[in-house]
Protein backbone atom coordinates (compact mmCIF):
# COMPACT_ATOMS: atom_id res chain seq x y z
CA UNK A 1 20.08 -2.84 -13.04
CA UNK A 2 19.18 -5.41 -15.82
CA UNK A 3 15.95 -7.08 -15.63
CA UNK A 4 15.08 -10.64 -17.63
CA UNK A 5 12.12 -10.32 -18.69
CA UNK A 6 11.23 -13.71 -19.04
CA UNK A 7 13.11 -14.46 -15.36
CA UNK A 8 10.53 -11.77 -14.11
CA UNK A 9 7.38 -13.09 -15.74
CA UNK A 10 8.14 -16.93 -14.91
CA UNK A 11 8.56 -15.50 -11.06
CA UNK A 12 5.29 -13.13 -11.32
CA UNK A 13 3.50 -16.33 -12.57
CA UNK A 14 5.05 -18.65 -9.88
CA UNK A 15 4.03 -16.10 -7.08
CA UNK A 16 0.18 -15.70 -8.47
CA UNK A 17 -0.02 -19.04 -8.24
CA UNK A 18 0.66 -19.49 -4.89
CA UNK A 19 -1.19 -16.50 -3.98
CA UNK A 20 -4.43 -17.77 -5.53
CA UNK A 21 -3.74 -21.10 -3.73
CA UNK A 22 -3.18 -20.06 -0.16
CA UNK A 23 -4.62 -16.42 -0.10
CA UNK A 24 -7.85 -16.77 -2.03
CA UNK A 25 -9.66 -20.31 -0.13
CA UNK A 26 -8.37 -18.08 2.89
CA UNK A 27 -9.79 -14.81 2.58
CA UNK A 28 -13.16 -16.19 1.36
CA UNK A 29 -13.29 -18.30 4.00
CA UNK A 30 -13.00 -14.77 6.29
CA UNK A 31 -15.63 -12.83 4.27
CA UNK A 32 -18.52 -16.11 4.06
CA UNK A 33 -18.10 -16.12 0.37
CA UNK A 34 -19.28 -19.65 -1.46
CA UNK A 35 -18.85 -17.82 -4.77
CA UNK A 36 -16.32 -14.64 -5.81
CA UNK A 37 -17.04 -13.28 -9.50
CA UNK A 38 -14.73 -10.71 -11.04
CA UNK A 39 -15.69 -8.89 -14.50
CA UNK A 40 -13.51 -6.15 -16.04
CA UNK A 41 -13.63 -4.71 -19.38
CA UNK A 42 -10.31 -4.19 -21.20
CA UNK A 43 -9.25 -0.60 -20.08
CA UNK A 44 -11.83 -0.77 -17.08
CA UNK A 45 -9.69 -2.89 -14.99
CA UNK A 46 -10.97 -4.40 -11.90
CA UNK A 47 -7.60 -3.57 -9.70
CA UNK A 48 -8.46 -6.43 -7.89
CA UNK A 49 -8.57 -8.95 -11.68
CA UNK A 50 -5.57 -6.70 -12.74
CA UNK A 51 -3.32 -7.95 -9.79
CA UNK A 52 -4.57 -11.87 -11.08
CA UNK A 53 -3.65 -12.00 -14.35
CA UNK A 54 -0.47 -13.90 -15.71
CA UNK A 55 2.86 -11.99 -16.41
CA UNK A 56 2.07 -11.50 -20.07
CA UNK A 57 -1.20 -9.98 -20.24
CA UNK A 58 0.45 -7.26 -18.44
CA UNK A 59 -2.49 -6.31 -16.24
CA UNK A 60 -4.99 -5.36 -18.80
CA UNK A 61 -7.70 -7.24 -19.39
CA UNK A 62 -8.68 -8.83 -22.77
CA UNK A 63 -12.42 -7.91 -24.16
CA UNK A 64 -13.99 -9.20 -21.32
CA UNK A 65 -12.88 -10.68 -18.66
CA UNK A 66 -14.06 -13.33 -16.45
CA UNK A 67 -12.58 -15.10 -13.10
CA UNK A 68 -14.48 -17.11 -10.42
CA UNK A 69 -14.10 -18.69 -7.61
CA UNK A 70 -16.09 -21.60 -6.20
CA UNK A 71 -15.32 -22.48 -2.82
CA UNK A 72 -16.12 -25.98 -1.74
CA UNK A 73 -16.01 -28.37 0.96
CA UNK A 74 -12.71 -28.29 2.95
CA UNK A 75 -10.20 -31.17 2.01
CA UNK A 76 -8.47 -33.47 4.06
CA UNK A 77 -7.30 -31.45 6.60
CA UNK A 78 -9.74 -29.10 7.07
CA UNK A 79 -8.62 -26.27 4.43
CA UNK A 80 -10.85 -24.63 2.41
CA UNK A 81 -11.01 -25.76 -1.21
CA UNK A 82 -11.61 -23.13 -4.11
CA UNK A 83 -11.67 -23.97 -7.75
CA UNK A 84 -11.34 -21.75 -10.20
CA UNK A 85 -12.28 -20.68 -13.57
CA UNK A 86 -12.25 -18.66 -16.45
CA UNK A 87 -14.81 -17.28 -18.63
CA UNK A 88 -13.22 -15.75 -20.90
CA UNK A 89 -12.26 -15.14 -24.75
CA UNK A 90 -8.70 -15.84 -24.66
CA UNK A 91 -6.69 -18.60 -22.31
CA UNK A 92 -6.11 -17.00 -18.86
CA UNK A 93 -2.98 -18.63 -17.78
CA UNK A 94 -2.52 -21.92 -16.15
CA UNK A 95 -4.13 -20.57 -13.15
CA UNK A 96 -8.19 -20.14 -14.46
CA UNK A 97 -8.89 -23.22 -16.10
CA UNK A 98 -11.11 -21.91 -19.44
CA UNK A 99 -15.16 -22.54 -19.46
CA UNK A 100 -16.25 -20.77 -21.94
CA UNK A 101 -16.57 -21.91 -25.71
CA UNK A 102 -17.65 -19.23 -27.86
CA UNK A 103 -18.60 -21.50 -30.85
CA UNK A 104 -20.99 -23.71 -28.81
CA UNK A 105 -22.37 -20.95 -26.67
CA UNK A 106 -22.32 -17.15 -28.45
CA UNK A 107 -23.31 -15.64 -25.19
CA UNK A 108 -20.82 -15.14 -22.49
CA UNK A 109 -23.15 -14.27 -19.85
CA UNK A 110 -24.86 -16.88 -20.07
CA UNK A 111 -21.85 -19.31 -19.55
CA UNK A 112 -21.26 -17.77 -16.67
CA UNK A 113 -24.87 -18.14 -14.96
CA UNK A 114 -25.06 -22.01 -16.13
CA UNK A 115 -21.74 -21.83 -13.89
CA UNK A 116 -23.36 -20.35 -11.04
CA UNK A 117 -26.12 -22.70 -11.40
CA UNK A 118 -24.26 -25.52 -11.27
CA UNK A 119 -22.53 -24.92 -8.19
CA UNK A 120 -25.46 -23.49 -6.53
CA UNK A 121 -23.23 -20.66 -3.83
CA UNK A 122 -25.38 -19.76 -1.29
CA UNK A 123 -23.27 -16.42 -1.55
CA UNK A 124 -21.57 -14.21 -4.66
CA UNK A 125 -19.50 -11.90 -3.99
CA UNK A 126 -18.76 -9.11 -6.49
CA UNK A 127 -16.48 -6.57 -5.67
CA UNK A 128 -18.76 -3.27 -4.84
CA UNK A 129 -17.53 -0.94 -2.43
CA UNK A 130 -17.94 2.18 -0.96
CA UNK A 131 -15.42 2.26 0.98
CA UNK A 132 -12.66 1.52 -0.69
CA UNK A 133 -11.64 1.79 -4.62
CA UNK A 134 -9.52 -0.62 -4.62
CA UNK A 135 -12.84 -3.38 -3.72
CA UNK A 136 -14.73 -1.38 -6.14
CA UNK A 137 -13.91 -2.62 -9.30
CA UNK A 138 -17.14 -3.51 -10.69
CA UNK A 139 -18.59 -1.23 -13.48
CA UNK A 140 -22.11 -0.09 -12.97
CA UNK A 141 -22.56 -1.69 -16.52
CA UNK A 142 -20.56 -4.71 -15.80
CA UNK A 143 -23.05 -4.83 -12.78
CA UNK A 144 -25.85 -4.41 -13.99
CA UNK A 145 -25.30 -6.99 -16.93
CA UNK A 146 -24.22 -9.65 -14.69
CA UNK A 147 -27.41 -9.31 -12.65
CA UNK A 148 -30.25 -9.27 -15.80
CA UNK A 149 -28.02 -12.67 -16.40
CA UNK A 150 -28.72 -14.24 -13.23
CA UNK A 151 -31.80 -16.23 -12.51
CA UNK A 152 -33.63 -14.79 -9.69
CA UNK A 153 -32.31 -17.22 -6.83
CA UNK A 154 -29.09 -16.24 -7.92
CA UNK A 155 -29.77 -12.77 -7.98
CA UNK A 156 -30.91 -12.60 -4.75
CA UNK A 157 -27.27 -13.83 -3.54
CA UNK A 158 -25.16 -11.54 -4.79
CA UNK A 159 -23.34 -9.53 -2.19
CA UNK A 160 -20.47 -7.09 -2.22
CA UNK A 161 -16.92 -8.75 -1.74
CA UNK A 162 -15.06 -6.19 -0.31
CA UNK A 163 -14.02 -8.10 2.72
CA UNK A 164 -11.68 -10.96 0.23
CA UNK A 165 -11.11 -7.93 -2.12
CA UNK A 166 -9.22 -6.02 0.49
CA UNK A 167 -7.84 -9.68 2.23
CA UNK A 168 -6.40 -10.58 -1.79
CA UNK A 169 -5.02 -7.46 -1.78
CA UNK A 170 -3.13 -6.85 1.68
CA UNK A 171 -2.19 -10.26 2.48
CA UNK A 172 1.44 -11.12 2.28
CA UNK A 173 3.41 -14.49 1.35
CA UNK A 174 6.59 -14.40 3.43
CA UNK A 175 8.76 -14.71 -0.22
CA UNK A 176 6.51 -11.03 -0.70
CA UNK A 177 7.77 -9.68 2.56
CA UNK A 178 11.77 -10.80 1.87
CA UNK A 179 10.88 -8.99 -1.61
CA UNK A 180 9.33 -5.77 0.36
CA UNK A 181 12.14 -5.88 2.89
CA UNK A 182 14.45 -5.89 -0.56
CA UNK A 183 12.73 -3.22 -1.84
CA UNK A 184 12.79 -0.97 1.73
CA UNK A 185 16.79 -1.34 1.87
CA UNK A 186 16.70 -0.15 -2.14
CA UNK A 187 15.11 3.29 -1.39
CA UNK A 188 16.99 3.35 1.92
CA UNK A 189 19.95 3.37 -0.58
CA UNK A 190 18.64 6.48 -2.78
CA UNK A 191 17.53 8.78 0.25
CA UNK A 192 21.09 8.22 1.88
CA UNK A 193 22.58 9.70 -1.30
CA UNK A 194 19.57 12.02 -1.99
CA UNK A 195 20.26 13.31 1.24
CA UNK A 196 23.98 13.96 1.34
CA UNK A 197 26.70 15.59 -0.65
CA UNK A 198 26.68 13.73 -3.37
CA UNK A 199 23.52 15.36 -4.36
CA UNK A 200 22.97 18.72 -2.16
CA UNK A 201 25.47 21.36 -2.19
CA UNK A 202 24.17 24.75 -0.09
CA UNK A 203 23.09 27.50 -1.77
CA UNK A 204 22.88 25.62 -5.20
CA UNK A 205 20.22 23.07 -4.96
CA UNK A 206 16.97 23.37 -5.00
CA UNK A 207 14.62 21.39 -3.27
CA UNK A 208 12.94 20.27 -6.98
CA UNK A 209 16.69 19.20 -7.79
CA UNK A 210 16.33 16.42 -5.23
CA UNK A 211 13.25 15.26 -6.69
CA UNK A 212 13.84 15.01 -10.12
CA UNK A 213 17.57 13.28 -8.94
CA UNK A 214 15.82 10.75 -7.03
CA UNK A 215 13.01 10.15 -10.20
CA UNK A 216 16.02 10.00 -12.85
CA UNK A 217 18.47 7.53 -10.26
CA UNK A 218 15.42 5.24 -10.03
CA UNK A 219 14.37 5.26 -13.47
CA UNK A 220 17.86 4.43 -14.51
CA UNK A 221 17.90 1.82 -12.67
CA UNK A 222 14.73 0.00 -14.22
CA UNK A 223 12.81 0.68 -10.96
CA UNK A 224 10.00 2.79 -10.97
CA UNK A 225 7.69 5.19 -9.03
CA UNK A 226 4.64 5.48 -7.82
CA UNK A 227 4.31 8.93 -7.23
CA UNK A 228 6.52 11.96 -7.82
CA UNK A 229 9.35 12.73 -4.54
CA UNK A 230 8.50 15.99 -2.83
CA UNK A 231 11.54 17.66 -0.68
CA UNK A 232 10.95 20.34 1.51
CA UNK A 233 12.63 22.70 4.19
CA UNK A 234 12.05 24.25 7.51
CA UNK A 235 14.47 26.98 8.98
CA UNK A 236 14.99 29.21 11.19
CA UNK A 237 12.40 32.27 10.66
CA UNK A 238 10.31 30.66 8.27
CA UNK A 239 6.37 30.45 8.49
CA UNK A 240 4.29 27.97 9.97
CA UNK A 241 4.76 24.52 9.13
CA UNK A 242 1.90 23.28 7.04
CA UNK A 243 0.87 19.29 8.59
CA UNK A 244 2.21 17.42 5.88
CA UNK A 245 5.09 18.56 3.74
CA UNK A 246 3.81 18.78 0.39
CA UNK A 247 5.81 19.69 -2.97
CA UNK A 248 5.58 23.30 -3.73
CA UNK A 249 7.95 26.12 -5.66
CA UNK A 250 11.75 25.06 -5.86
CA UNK A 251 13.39 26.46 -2.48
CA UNK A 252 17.07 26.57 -3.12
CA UNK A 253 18.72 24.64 0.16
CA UNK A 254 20.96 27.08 2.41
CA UNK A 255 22.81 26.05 5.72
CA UNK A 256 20.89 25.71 8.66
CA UNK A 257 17.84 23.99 6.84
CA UNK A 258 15.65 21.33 7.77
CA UNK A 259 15.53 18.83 4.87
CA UNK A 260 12.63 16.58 4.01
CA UNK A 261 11.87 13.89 1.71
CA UNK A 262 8.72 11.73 0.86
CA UNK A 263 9.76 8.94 -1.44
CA UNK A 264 8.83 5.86 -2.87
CA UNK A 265 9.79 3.06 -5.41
CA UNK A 266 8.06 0.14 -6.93
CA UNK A 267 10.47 -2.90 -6.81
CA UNK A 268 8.64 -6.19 -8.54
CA UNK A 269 5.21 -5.10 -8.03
CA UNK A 270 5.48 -3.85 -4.27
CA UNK A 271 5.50 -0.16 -3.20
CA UNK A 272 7.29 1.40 -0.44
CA UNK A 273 6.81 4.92 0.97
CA UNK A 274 9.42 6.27 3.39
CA UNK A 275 10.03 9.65 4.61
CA UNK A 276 13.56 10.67 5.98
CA UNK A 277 15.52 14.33 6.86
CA UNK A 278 18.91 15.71 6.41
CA UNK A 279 20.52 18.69 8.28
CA UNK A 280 22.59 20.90 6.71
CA UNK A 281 25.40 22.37 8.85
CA UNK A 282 25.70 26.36 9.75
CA UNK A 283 29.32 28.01 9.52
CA UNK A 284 31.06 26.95 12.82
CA UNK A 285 28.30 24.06 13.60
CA UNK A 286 29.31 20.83 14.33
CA UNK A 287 26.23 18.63 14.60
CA UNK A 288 22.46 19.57 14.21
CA UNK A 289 20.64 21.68 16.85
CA UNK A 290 19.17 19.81 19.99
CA UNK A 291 16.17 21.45 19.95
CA UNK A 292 15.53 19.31 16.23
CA UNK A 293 17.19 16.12 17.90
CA UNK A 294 14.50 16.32 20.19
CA UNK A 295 11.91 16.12 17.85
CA UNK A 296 13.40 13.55 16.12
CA UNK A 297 13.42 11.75 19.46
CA UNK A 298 10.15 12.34 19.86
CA UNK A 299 8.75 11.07 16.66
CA UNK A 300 10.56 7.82 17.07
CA UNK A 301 8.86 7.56 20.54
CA UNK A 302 5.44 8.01 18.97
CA UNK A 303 6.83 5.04 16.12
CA UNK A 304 7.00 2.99 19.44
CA UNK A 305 3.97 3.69 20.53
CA UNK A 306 2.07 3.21 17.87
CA UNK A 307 3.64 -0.22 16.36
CA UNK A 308 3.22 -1.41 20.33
CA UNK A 309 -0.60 -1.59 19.95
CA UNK A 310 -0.87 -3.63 16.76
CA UNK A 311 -3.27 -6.06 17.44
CA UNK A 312 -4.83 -8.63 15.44
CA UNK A 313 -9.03 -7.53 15.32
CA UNK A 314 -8.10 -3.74 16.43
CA UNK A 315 -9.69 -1.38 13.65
CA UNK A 316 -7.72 1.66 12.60
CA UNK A 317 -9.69 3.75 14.63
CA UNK A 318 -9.20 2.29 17.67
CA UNK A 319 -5.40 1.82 17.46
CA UNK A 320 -5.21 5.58 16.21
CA UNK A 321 -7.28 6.63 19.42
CA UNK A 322 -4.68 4.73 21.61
CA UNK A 323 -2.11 6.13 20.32
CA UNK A 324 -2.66 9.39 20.33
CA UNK A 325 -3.60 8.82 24.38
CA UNK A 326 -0.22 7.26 25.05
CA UNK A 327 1.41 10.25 23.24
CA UNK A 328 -0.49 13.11 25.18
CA UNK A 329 0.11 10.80 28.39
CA UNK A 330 3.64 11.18 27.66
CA UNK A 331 3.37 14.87 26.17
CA UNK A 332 4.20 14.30 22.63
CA UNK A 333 2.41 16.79 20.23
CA UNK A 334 1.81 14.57 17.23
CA UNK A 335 -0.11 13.17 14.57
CA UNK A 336 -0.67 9.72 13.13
CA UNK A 337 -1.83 9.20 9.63
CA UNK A 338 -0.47 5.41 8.60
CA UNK A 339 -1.45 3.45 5.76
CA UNK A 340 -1.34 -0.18 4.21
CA UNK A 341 1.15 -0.88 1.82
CA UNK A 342 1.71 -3.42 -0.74
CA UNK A 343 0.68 -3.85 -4.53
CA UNK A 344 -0.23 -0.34 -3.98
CA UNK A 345 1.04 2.51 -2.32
CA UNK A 346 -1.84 3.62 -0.47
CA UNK A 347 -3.14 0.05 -0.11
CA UNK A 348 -6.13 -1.40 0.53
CA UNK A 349 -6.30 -2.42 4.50
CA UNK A 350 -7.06 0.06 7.71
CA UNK A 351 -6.81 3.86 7.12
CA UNK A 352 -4.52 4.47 10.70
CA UNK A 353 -5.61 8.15 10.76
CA UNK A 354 -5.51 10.83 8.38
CA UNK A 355 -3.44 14.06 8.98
CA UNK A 356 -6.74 16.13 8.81
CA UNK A 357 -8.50 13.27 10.38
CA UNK A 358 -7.32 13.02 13.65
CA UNK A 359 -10.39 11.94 15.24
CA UNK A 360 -10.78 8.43 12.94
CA UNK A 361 -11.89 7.61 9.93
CA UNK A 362 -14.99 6.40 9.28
CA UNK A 363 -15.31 3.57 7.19
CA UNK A 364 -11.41 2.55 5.87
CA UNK A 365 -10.78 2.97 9.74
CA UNK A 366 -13.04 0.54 10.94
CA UNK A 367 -11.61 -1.97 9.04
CA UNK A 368 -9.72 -4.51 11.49
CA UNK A 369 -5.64 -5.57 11.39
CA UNK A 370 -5.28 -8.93 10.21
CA UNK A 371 -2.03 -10.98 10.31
CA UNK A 372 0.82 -11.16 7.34
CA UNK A 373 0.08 -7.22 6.18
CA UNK A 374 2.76 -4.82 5.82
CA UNK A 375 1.89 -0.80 6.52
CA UNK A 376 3.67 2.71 5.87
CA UNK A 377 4.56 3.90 9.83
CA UNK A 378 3.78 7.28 8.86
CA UNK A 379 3.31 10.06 11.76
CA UNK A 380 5.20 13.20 12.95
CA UNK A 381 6.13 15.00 16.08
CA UNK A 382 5.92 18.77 16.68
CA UNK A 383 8.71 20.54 19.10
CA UNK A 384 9.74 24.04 19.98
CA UNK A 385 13.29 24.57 18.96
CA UNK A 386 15.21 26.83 21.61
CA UNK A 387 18.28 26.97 18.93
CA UNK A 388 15.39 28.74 16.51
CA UNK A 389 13.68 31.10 19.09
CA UNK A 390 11.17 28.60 20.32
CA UNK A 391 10.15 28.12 16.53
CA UNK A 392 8.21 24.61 15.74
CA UNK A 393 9.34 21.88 14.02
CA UNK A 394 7.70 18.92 12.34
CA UNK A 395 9.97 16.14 12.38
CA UNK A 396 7.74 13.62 9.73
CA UNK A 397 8.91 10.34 9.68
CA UNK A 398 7.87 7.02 7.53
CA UNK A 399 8.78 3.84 7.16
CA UNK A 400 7.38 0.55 6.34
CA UNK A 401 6.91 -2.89 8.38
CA UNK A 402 5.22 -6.11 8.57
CA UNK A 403 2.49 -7.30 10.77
CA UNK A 404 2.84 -11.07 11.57
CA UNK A 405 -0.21 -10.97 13.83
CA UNK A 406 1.95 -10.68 16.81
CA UNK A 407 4.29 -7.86 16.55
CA UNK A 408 4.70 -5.12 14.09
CA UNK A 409 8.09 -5.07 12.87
CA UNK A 410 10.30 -2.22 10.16
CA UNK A 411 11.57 -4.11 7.30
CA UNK A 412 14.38 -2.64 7.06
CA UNK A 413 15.15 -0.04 10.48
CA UNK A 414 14.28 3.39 10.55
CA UNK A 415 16.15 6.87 10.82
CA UNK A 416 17.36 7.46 14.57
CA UNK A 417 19.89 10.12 13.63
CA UNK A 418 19.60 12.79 10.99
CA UNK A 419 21.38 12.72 7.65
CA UNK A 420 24.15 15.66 8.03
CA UNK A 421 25.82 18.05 5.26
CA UNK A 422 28.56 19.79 6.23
């Protein structure tokens, strides 16, 4: 797959754009911010400043970096107004009109407090976090230099911004979620072939074989990754399943296994993370044993239940809790550890559960749903198999959808039926 370059960049720019005119005066608005000051450091990216630079300065910042928000009074009708800036050695784009001129005024921390004092914002927000890296981009230097700056009124105002940090970051235009439902049927596409003939053959290929396939197909095709593919088996006899299938030493795949794969892509600057299995066929089987059908079954009922209880103001925590009630209620044996996807694979947004945190988790799972987000369904379902002497099986299943505030939605289906190798 060919990509323009200059086709991609002239999009990337076109998007940020809109993003920093709809998402920015809205999140700010959320978090109480009259003021939103990012600093990074070339090499010390903010990853909230890295996701708002033009196409060209291919998210690295330049010396140092400057961008800040002002948000004023609402226009016309009602929306919040946010104007924006630049402090900054180099031109930022179109998008942060410059403020800063080096030759009049050597110091650039000073331009940036005779900013602040101008407007006056009753609060700055910096992004400070502990809660979540991504809202944590502020150096302890950075921080620290920015405050000595600041005359003591100002001072006094700063507050952490990790309430627009994480809004920026997991808020989605609906041209983002056509481009993450794009991206969803892409990968769909590799773990259909991953996951068949063309690329297993029993008692030849090893489970690192898969990985590296589905690394090299992607790569070829000017995709990338965000983290490395790990396939797995269970079968008949083996040991105890660990929770989450994890990459380990190269199993070579035999008839009558149990094949897993976690894999994502980045597509345009959006992740996805989906999780799929294959069965491969014994001598003188013709379809996969029940007993693993029923798991199957059993992890898309606990999808169901859990994308039923999206809410808009339910925290992680809570909607883990209720799910995990609804599945006992109905005698599922599961666990539910779902994430926020986006710009990032593991994205900034409400932890749903951790698979050695079934109880909640504080802090990332306190944080609330909020409309136009898109999350990783990721969860599994444990069953005795009678076909494997009452042996358990994890069926782990994941698979990404939107939230439009209303209903929680895949962006492209999810596995009802296992792949099969004959």
């Amino acid at each position: 797959m060919t990509v323009d370059l200059r086709t991609a960049a002239h999009a990337h720019d076109t998007l940020l754009l809109r993003r920093l005119d709809v998402v920015v005066p809205r999140v700010m608005a959320r978090a109480g911010l009259d003021a939103w000051v990012l600093v990074a450091r070339e090499y010390a990216e903010d990853p909230v400043l890295a996701t708002m630079l033009p196409a060209t300065w291919l998210a690295t910042a330049r010396r140092r970096t400057v961008l800040v928000f002002v948000r004023t009074a609402a226009g016309p009708d009602g929306t919040p107004v946010v104007e924006r800036f630049a402090v900054a050695r180099y031109p930022v784009g179109l998008a942060f009109p410059p403020v800063w001129d080096p030759t009049a005024e050597p110091d650039q921390w000073t331009c940036l407090a005779r900013l602040l004092d101008e407007h006056d914002p009753a609060t700055i927000g910096v992004d400070r976090s502990a809660t979540f890296p991504l809202a944590d981009g502020l150096t302890a230097s950075e921080h620290e230099a920015l405050l000595a700056a600041l005359p003591r009124r100002l001072r006094e105002r700063v507050v952490g911004a990790q309430a627009a940090a994480v809004g920026w970051l997991e808020t989605r235009l609906p041209e983002e979620v056509d481009a993450l439902r794009v991206a969803c049927a892409r990968a769909h596409g590799y773990l259909r072939r991953a996951l068949s003939a063309e690329v297993l053959t029993p008692g030849v290929t090893t489970t690192a074989d898969v990985e590296w396939w589905l690394r090299q197909a992607v790569h070829d095709d000017g995709l990338g990754s965000w983290f490395h593919p790990s396939c797995t088996v269970q079968r008949r006899g083996g040991t105890v399943r660990a929770s989450v299938a994890t990459a380990d030493a190269a199993r070579v795949v035999e008839p009558g296994d149990l094949v897993h794969v976690d894999f994502g892509i980045v597509d345009r600057g959006l992740c996805t993370d989906q999780q799929q299995h294959a069965y491969v066929l014994r001598s003188g089987e013709s379809a996969p044993p029940s007993g693993v059908l029923t798991g199957l079954a059993a992890a898309n009922r606990l999808q169901d239940l859990l994308m039923a209880r999206f809410a808009v103001g339910v925290t992680g925590n809570e909607l883990l809790a209720s799910t995990l009630a609804a599945a006992r209620a109905e005698g599922i044996d599961g666990l539910v550890y779902s994430h926020p996807i986006g710009v990032h694979g593991h994205a900034a947004g409400p932890t749903i559960g951790l698979w050695d945190a079934q109880d909640g988790v504080p802090g990332p799972g306190d944080h609330p749903l909020v409309p136009d987000t898109a999350y990783s369904v990721e969860l599994q379902a444990r069953v005795a198999v009678p076909e494997w002497d009452g042996e358990e099986v994890a069926v782990m299943l994941e698979e990404d959808a939107f939230f439009d505030g209303a209903t929680c939605a895949f962006l492209d289906g999810r596995q009802t039926a296992l792949h099969v190798i004959g």
